[in-house]
Protein backbone atom coordinates (compact mmCIF):
# COMPACT_ATOMS: atom_id res chain seq x y z
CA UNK A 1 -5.59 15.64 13.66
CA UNK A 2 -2.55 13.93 11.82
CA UNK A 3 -2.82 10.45 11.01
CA UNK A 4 -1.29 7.30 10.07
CA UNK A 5 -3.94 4.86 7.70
CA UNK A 6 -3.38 1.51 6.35
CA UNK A 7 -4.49 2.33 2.74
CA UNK A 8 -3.31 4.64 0.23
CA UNK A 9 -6.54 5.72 -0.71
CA UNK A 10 -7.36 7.51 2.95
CA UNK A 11 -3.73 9.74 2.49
CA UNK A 12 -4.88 10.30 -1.67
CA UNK A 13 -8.04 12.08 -0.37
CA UNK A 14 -6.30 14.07 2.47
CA UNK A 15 -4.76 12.15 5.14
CA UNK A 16 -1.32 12.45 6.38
CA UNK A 17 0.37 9.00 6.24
CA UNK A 18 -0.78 5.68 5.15
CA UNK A 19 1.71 2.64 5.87
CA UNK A 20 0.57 -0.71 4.43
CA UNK A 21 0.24 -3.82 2.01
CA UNK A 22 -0.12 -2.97 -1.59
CA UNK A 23 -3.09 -3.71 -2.80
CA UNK A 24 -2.42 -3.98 -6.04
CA UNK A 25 0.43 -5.81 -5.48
CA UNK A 26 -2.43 -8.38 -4.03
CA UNK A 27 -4.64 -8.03 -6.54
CA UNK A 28 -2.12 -9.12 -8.95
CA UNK A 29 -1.17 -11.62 -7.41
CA UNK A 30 -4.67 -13.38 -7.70
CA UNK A 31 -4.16 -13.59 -11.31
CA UNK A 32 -1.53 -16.44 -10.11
CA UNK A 33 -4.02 -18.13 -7.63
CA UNK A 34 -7.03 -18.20 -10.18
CA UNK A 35 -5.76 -20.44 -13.08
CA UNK A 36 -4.77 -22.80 -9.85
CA UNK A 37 -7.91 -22.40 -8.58
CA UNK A 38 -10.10 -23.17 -12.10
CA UNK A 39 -7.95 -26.20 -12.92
CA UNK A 40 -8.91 -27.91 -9.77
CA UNK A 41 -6.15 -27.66 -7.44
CA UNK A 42 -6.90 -27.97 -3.82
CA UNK A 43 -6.76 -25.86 -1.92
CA UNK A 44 -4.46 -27.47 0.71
CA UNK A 45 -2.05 -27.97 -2.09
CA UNK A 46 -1.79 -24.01 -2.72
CA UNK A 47 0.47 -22.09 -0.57
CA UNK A 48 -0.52 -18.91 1.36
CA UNK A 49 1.97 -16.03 0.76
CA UNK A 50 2.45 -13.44 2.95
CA UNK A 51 2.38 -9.61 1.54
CA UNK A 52 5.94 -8.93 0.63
CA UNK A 53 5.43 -5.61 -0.25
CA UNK A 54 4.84 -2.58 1.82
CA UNK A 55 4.15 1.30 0.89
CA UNK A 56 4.59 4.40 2.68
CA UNK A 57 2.95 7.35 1.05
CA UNK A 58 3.09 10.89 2.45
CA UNK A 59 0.69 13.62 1.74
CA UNK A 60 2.79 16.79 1.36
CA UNK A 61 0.02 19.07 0.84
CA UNK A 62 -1.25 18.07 3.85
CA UNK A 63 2.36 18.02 6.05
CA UNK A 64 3.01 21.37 4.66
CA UNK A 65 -0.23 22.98 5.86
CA UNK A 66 0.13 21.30 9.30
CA UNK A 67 3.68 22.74 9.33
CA UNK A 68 5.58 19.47 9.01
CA UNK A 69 8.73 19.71 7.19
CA UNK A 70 9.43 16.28 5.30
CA UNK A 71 13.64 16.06 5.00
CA UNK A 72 14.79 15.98 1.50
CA UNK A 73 17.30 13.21 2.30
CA UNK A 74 14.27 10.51 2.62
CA UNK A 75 14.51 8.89 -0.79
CA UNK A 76 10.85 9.40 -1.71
CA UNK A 77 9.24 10.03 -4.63
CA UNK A 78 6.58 13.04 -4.45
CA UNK A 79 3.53 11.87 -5.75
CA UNK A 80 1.28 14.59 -4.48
């Protein structure tokens, strides 16, 4: 059954669709919090960001085989 995931990893190993945050967009961005963090800033005094940065990856393998034609005008780079 086609779906839509929230992490890349679930459309890398076969899904359909996955539509979320990037994660290692986050996980970059801790290497900002964490010198904050060890110097002693509190925590009220750091500001919580909201993700900024969303991905949409599509499986072709997988749209092909369930007969779903992706349009070649959709500016998207084939990974897979």
């Amino acid at each position: 059954m086609p779906a839509i995931y929230d992490r890349r990893e679930y459309t890398l190993a076969g899904g359909l669709i996955s539509y979320g945050t990037s994660y290692s967009a986050a996980y970059r961005e801790l290497g900002v919090y964490t010198p904050k963090i060890l110097k002693g800033t509190p925590a009220a005094d750091i500001p919580i960001e909201q993700a900024n940065r969303f991905e949409m990856v599509i499986n072709l393998k997988t749209a092909s085989s369930l007969g779903i034609e992706i349009p070649r005008r959709c500016s998207l780079s084939p990974t897979m």
